[in-house]
N, C-alpha and C. Protein backbone atom coordinates (compact mmCIF):
# COMPACT_ATOMS: atom_id res chain seq x y z
N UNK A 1 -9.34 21.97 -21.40
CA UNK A 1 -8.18 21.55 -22.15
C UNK A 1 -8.04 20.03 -22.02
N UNK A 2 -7.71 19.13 -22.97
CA UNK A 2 -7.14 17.90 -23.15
C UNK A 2 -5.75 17.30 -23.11
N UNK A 3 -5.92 16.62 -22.12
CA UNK A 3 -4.19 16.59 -21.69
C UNK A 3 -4.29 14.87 -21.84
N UNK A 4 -3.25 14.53 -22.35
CA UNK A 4 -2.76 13.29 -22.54
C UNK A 4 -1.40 13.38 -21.42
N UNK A 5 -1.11 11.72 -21.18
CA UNK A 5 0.04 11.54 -20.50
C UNK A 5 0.79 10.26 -20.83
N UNK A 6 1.48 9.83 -21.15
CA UNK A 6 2.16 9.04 -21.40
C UNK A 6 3.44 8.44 -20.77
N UNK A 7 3.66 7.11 -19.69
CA UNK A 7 4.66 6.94 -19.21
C UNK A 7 5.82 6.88 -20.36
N UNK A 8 7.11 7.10 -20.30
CA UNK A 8 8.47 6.34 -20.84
C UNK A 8 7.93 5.30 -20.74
N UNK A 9 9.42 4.54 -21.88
CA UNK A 9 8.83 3.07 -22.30
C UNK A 9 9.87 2.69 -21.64
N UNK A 10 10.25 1.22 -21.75
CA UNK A 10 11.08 0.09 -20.47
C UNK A 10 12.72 0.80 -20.50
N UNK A 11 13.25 0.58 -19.63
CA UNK A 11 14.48 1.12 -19.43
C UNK A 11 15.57 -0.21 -19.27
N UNK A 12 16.63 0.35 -19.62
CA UNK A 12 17.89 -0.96 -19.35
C UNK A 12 17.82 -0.94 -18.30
N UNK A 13 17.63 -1.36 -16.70
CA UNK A 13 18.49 -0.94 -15.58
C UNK A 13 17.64 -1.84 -14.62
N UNK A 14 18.93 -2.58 -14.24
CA UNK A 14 18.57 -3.42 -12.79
C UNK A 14 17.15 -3.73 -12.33
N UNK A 15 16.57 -4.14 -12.17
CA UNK A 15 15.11 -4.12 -11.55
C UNK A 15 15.13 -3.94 -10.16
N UNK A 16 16.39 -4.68 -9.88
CA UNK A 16 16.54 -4.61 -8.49
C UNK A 16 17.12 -3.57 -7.50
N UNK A 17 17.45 -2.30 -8.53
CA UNK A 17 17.78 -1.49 -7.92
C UNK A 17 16.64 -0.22 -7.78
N UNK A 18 17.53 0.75 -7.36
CA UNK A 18 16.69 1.86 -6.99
C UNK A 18 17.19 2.85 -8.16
N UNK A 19 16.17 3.31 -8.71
CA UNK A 19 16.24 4.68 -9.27
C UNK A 19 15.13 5.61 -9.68
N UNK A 20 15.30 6.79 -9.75
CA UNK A 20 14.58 8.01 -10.04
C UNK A 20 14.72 9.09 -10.63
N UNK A 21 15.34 9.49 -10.38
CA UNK A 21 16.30 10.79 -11.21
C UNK A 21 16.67 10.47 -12.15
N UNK A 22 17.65 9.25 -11.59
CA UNK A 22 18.96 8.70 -12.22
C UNK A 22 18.65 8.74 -13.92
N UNK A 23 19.29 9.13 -14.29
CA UNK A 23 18.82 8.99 -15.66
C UNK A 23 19.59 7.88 -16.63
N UNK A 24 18.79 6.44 -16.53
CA UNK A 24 18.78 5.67 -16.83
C UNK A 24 18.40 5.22 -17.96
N UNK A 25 19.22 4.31 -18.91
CA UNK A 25 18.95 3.81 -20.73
C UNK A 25 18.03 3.63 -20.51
N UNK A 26 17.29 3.69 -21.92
CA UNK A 26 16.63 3.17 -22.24
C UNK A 26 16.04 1.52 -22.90
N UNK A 27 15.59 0.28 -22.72
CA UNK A 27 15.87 -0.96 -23.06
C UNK A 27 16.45 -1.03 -24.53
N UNK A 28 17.19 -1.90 -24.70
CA UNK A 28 17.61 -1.86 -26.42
C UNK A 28 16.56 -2.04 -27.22
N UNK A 29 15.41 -2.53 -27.11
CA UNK A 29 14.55 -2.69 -27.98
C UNK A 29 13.52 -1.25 -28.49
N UNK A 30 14.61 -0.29 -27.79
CA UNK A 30 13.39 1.55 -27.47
C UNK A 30 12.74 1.96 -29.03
N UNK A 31 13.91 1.61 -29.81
CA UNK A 31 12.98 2.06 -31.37
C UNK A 31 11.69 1.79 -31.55
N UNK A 32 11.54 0.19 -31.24
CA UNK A 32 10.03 -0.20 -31.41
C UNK A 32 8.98 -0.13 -30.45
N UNK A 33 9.57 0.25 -29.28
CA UNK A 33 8.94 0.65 -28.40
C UNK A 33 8.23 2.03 -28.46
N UNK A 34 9.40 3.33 -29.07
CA UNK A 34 9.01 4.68 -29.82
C UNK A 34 7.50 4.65 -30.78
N UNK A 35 7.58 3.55 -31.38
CA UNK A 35 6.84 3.48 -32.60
C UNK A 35 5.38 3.25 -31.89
N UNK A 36 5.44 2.14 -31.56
CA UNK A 36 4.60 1.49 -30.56
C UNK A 36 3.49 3.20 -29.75
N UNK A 37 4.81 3.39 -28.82
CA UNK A 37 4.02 4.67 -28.23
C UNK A 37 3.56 5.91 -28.63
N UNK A 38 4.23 6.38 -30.10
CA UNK A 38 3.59 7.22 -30.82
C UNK A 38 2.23 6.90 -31.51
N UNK A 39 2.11 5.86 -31.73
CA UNK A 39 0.54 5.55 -32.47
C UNK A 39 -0.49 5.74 -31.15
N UNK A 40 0.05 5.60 -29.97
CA UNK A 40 -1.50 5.30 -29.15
C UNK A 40 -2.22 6.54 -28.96
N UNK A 41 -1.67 8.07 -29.58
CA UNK A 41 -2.05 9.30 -29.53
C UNK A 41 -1.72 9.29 -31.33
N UNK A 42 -2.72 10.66 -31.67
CA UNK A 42 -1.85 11.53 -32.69
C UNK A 42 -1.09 12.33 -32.14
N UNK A 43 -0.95 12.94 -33.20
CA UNK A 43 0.47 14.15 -32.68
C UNK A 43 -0.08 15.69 -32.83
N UNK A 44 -1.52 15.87 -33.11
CA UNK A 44 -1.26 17.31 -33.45
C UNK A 44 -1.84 17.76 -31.93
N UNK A 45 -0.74 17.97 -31.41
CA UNK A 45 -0.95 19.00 -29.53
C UNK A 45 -0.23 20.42 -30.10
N UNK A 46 -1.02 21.07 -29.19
CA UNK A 46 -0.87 22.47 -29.03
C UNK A 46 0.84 22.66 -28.70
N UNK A 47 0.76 21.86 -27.25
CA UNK A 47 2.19 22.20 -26.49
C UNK A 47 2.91 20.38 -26.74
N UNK A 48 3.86 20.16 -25.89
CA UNK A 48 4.03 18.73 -25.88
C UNK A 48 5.60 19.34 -24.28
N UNK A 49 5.22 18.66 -22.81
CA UNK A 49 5.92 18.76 -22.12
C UNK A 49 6.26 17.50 -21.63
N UNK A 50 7.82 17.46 -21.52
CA UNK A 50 8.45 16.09 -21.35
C UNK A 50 9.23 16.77 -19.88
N UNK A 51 9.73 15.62 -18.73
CA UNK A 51 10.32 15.36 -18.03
C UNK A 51 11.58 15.39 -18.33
N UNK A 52 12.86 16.57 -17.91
CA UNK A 52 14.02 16.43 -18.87
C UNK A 52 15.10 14.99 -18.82
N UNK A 53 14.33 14.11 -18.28
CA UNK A 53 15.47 12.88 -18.26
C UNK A 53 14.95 12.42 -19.78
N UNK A 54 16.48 11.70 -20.11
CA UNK A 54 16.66 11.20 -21.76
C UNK A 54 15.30 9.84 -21.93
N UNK A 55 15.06 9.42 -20.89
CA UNK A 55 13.81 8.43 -20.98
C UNK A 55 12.81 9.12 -21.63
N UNK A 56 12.42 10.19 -21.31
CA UNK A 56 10.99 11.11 -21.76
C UNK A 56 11.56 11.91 -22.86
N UNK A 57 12.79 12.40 -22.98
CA UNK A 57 13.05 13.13 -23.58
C UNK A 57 12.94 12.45 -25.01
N UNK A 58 13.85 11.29 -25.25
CA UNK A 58 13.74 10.34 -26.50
C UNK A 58 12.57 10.37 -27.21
N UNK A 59 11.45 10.37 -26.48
CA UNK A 59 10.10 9.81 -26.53
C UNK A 59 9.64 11.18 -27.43
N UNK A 60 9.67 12.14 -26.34
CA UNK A 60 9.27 13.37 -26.56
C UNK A 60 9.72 14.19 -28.24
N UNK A 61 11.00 13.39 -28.23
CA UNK A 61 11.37 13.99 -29.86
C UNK A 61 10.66 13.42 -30.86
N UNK A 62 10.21 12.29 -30.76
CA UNK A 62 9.35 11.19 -31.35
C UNK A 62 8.33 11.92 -32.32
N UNK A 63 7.55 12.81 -31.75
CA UNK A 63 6.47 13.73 -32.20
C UNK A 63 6.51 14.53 -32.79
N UNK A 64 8.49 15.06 -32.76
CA UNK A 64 8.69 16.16 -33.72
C UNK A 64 7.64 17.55 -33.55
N UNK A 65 7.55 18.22 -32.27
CA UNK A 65 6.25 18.78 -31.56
C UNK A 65 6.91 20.19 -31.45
N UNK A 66 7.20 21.14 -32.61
CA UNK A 66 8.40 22.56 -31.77
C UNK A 66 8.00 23.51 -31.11
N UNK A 67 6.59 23.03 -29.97
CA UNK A 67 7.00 23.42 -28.93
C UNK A 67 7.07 22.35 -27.60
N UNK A 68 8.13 21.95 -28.04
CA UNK A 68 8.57 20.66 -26.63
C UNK A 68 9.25 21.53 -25.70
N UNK A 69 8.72 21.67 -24.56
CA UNK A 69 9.01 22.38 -23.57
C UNK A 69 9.45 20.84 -22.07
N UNK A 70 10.79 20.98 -22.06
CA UNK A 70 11.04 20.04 -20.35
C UNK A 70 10.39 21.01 -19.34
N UNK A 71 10.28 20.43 -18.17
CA UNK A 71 9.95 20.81 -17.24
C UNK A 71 10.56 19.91 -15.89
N UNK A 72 11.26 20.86 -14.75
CA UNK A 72 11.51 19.87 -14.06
C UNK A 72 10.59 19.10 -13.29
N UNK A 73 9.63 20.09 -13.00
CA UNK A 73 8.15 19.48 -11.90
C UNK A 73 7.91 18.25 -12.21
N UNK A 74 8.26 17.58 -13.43
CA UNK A 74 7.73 16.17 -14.59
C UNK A 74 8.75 15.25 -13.89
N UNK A 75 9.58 15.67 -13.32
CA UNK A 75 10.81 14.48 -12.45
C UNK A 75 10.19 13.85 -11.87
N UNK A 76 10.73 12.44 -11.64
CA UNK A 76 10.46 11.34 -11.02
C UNK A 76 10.89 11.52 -9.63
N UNK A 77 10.47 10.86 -8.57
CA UNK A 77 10.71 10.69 -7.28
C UNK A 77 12.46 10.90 -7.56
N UNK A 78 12.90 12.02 -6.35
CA UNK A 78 14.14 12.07 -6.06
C UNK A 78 14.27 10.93 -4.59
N UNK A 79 15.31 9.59 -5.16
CA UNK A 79 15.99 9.04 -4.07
C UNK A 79 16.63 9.81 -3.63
N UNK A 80 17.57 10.53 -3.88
CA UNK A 80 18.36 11.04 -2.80
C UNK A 80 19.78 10.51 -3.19
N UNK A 81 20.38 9.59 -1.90
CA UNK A 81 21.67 8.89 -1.40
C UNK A 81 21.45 7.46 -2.13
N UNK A 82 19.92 7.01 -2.74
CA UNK A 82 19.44 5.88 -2.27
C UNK A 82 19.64 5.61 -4.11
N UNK A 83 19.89 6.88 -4.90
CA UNK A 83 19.86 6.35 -6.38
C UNK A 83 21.13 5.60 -7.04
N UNK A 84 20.31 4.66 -7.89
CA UNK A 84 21.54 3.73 -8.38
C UNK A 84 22.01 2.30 -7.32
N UNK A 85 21.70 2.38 -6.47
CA UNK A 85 21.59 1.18 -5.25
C UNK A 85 21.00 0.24 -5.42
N UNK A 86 21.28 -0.96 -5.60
CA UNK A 86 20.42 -1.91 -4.84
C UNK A 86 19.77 -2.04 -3.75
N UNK A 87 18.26 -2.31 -4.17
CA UNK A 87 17.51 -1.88 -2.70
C UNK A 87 17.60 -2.79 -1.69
N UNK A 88 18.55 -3.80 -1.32
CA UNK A 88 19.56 -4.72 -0.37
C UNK A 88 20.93 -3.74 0.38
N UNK A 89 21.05 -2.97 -0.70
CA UNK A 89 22.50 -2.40 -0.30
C UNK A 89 21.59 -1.30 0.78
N UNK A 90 21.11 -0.65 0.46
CA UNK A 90 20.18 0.68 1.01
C UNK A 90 20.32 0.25 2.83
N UNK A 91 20.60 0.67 3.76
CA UNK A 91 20.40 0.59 4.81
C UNK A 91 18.95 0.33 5.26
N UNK A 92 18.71 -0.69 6.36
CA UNK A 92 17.10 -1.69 5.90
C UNK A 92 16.42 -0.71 6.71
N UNK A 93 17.24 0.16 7.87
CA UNK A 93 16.37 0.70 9.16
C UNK A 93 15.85 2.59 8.29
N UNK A 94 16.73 2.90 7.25
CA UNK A 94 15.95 4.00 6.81
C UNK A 94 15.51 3.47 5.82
N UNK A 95 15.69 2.27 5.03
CA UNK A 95 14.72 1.99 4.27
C UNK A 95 13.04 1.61 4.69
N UNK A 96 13.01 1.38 5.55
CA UNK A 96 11.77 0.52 6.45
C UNK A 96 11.15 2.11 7.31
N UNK A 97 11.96 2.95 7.82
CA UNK A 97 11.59 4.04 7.96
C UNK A 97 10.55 5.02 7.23
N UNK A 98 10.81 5.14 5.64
CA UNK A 98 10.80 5.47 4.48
C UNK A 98 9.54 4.65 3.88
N UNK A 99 9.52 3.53 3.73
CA UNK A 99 8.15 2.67 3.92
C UNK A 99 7.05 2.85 4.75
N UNK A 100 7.16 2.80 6.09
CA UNK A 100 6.43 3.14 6.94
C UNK A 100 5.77 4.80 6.83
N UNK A 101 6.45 5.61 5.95
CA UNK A 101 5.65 6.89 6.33
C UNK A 101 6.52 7.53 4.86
N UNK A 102 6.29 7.11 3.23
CA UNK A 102 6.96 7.43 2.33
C UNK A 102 6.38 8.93 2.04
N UNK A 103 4.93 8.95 2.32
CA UNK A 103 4.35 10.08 2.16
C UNK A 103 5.16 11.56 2.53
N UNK A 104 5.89 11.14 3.75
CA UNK A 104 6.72 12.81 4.57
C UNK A 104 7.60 12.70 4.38
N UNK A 105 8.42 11.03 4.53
CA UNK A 105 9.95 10.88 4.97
C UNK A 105 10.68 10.92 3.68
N UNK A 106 11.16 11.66 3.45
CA UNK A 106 12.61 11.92 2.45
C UNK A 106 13.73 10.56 2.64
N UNK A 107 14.13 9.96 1.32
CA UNK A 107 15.47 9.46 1.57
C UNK A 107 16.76 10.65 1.75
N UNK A 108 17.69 10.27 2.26
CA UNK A 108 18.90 11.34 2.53
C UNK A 108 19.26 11.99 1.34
N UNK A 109 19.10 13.30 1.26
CA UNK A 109 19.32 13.68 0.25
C UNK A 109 18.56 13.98 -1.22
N UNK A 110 16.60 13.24 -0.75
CA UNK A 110 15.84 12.86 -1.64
C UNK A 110 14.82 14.41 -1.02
N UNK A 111 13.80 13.25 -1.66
CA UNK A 111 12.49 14.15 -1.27
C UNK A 111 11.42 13.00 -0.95
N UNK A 112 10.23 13.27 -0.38
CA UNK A 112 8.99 12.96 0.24
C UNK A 112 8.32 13.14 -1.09
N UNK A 113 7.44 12.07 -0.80
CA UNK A 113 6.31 11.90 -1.77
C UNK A 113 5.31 12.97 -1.92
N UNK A 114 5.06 14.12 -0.69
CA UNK A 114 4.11 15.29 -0.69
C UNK A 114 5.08 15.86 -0.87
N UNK A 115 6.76 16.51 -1.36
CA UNK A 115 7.33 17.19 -1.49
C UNK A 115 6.78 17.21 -3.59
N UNK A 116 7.04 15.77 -4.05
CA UNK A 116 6.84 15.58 -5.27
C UNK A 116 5.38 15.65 -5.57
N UNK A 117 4.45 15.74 -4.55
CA UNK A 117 3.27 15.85 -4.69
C UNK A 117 2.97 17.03 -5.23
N UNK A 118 3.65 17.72 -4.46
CA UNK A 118 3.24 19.94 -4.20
C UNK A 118 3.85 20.50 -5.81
N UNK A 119 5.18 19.83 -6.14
CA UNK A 119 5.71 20.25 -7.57
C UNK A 119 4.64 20.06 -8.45
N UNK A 120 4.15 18.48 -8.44
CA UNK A 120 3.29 18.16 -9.93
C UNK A 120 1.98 19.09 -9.44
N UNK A 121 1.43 19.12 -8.64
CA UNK A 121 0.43 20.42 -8.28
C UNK A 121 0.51 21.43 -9.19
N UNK A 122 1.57 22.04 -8.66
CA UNK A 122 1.79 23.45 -9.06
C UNK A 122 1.78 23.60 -10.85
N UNK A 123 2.70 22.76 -11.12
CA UNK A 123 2.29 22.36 -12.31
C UNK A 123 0.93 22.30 -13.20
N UNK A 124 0.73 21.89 -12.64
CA UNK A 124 -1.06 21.04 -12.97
C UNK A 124 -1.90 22.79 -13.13
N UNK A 125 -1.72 23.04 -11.52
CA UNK A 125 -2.48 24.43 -11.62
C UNK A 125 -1.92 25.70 -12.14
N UNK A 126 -0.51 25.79 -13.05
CA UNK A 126 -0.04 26.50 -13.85
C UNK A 126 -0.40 26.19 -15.28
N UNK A 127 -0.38 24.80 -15.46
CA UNK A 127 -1.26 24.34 -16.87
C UNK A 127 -2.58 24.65 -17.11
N UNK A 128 -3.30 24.24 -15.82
CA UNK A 128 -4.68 24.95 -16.28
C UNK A 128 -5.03 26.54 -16.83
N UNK A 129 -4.18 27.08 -16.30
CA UNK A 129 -4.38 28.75 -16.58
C UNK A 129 -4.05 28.79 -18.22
N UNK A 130 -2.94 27.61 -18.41
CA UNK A 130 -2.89 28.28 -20.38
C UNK A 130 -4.38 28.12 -21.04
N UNK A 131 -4.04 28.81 -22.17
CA UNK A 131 -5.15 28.59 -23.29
C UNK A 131 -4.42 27.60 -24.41
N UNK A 132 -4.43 26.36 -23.74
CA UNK A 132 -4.38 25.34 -24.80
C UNK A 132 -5.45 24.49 -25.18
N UNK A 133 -5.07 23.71 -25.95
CA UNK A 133 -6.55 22.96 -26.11
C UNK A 133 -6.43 21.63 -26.35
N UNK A 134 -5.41 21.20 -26.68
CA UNK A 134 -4.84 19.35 -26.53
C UNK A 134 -3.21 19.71 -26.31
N UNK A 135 -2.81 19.23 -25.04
CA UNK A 135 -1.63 19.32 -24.46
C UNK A 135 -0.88 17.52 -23.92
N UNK A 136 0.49 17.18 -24.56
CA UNK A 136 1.02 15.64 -24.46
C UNK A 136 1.92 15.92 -23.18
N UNK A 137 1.95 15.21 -22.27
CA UNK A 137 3.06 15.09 -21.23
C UNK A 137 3.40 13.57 -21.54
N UNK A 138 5.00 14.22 -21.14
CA UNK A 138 5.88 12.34 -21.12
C UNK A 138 6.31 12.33 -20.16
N UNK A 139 6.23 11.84 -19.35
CA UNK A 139 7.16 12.14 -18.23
C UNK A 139 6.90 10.19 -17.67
N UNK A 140 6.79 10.25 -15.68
CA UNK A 140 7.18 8.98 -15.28
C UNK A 140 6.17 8.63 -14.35
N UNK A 141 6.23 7.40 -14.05
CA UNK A 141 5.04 6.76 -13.16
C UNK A 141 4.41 7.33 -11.44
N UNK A 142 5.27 8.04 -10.70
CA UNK A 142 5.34 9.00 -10.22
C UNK A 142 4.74 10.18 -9.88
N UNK A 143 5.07 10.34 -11.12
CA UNK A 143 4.32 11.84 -11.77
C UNK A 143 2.62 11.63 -11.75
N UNK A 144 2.53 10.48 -12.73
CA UNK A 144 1.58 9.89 -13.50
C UNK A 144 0.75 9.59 -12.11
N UNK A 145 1.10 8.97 -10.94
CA UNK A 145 0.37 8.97 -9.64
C UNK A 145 -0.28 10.17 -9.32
N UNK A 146 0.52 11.16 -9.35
CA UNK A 146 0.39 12.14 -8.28
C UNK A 146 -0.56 12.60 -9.22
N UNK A 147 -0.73 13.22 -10.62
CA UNK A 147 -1.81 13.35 -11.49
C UNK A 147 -3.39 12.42 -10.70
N UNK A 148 -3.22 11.53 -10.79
CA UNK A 148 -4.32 10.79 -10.69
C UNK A 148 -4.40 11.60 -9.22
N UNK A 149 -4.10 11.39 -8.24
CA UNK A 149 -4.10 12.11 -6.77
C UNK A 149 -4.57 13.39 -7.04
N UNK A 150 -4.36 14.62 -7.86
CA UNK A 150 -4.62 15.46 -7.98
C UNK A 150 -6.16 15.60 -8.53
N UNK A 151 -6.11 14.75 -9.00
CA UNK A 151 -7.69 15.27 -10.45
C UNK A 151 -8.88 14.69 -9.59
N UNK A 152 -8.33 13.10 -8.59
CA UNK A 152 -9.26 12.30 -7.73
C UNK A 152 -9.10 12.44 -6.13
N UNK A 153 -8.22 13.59 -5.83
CA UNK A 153 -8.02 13.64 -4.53
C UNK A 153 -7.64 12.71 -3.48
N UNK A 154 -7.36 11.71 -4.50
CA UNK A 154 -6.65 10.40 -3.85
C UNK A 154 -5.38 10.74 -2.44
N UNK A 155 -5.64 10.49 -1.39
CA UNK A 155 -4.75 10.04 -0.06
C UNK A 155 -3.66 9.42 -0.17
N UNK A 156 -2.72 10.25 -0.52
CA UNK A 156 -0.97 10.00 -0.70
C UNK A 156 -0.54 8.70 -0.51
N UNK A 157 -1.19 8.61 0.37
CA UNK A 157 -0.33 7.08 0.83
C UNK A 157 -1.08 6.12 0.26
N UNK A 158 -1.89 6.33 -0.74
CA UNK A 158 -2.55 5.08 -1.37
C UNK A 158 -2.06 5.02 -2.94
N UNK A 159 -1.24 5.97 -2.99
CA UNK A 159 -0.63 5.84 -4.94
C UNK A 159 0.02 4.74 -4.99
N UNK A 160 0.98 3.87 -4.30
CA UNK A 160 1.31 2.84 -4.89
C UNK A 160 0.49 1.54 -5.36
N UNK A 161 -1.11 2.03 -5.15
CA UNK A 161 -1.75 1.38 -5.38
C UNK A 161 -2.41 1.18 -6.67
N UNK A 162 -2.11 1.89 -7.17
CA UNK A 162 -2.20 2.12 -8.55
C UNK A 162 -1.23 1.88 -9.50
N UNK A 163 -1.75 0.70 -10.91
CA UNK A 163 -0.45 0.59 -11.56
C UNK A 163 -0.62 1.34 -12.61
N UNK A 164 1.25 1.67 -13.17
CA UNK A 164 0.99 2.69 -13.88
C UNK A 164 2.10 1.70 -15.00
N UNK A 165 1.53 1.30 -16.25
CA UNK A 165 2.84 0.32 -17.35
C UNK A 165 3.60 1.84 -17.47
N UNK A 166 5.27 1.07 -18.33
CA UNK A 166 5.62 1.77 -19.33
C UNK A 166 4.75 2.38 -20.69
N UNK A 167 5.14 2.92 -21.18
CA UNK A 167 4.28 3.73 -22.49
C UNK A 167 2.57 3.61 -22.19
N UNK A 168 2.29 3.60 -20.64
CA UNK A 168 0.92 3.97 -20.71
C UNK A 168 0.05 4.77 -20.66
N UNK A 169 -1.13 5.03 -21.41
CA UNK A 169 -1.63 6.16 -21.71
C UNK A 169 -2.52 6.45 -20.58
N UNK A 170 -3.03 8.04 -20.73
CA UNK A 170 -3.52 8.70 -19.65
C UNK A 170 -4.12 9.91 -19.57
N UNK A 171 -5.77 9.70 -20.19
CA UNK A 171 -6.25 11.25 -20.35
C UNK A 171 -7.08 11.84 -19.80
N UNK A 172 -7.11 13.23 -19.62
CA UNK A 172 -7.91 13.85 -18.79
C UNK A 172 -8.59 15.29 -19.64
N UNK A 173 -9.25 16.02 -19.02
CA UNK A 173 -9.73 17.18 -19.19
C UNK A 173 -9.80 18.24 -17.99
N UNK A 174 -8.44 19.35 -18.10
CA UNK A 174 -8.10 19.77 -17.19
C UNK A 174 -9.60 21.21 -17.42
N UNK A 175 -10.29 21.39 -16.33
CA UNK A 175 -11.33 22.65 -16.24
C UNK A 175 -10.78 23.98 -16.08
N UNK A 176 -11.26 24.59 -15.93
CA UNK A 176 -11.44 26.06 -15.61
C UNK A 176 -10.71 25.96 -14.01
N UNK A 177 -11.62 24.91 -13.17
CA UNK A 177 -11.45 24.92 -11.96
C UNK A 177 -11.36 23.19 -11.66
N UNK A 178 -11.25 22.76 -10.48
CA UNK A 178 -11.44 21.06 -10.31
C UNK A 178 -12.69 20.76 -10.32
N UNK A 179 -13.59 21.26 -10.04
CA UNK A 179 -14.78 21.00 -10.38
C UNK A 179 -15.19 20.47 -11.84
N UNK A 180 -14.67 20.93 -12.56
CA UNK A 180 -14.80 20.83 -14.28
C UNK A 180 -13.59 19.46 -14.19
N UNK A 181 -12.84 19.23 -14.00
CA UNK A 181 -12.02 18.33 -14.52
C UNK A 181 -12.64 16.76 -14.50
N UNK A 182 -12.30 15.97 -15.46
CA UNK A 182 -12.31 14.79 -15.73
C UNK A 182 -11.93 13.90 -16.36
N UNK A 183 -11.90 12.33 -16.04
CA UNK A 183 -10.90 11.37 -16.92
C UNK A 183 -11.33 11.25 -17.83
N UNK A 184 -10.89 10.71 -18.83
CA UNK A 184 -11.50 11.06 -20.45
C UNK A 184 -11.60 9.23 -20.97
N UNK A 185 -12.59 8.48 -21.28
CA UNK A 185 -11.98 7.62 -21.77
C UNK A 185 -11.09 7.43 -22.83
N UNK A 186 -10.56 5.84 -22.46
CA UNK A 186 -9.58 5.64 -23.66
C UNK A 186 -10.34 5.49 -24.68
N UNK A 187 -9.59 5.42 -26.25
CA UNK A 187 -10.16 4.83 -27.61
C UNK A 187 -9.88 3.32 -27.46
């Protein structure tokens, strides 16, 4: 199966703060940004699954796709206590905590990066079982990590090493098994 992925495009919101969940505008300029990100794919997918925050979701209507299915597994890192904060305001000793070991340690109220790891998994290995044959995800950068971690077996604690833009594209070929899977080049 052929799976495309596509981050959301730029959002209104603080740079300097923290968010994830939060379901945060989209930049005022999103129309042309929509346009922009619908050309870098066509549109004829089997399925089309978006992340239910209005960032992916916007996007996701874009394609006019009727079977757009949300999914929560497509969520972005849960902060926790820590969403909507400035990452100054955040207390420095669980913030630095949280740094030091983001992979296990939950913000209060959040989740761990292998907590969000195990969701997009499950995911992944519930998608492979359909019989589709070109499948669009919208979802968030996050996500879009833990994908790459999954398909390359990449070591948790090395995803922030990877950049992931707004509206950037991302394809693969999900197998039978991982053995079969692979990145697909771009056009």
């Amino acid at each position: 199966m052929e799976v495309h992925v596509i981050r959301h495009t730029p959002v209104d919101f603080d740079k300097k703060s923290c968010y994830g969940r939060l379901d945060v505008p989209l930049a005022k300029d999103f129309k042309e940004d929509l346009k922009k990100t619908k050309n870098l794919v066509d549109d004829n997918f089997d399925i089309l699954y978006s992340s239910p925050l209005s960032r992916c979701v916007l996007l996701a209507d874009e394609f006019k796709n009727e079977n757009l299915k949300t999914d929560d597994r497509l969520l972005e890192l849960n902060f926790g206590d820590w969403e909507g904060k400035r990452w100054e305001e955040i207390n420095q000793e669980d913030l630095n905590t949280w740094m030091i070991d983001f992979v296990n340690v939950a913000p209060n109220n959040g989740e761990s990066l292998s907590t969000m790891f195990d969701r997009v998994k499950d995911f992944l290995n519930e998608l492979r079982k359909e019989e589709h044959e070109k499948v669009l995800i919208i979802t968030h950068s996050g996500v879009i990590r833990c994908i790459w971690a999954y398909l390359l077996e990449i070591p948790l604690q090395n995803l922030f090493k990877l950049p992931v833009g707004f509206y950037e594209l991302f394809s693969f070929k999900l197998g039978e098994n991982s053995n079969l899977d692979s990145i697909l080049k771009l056009k």
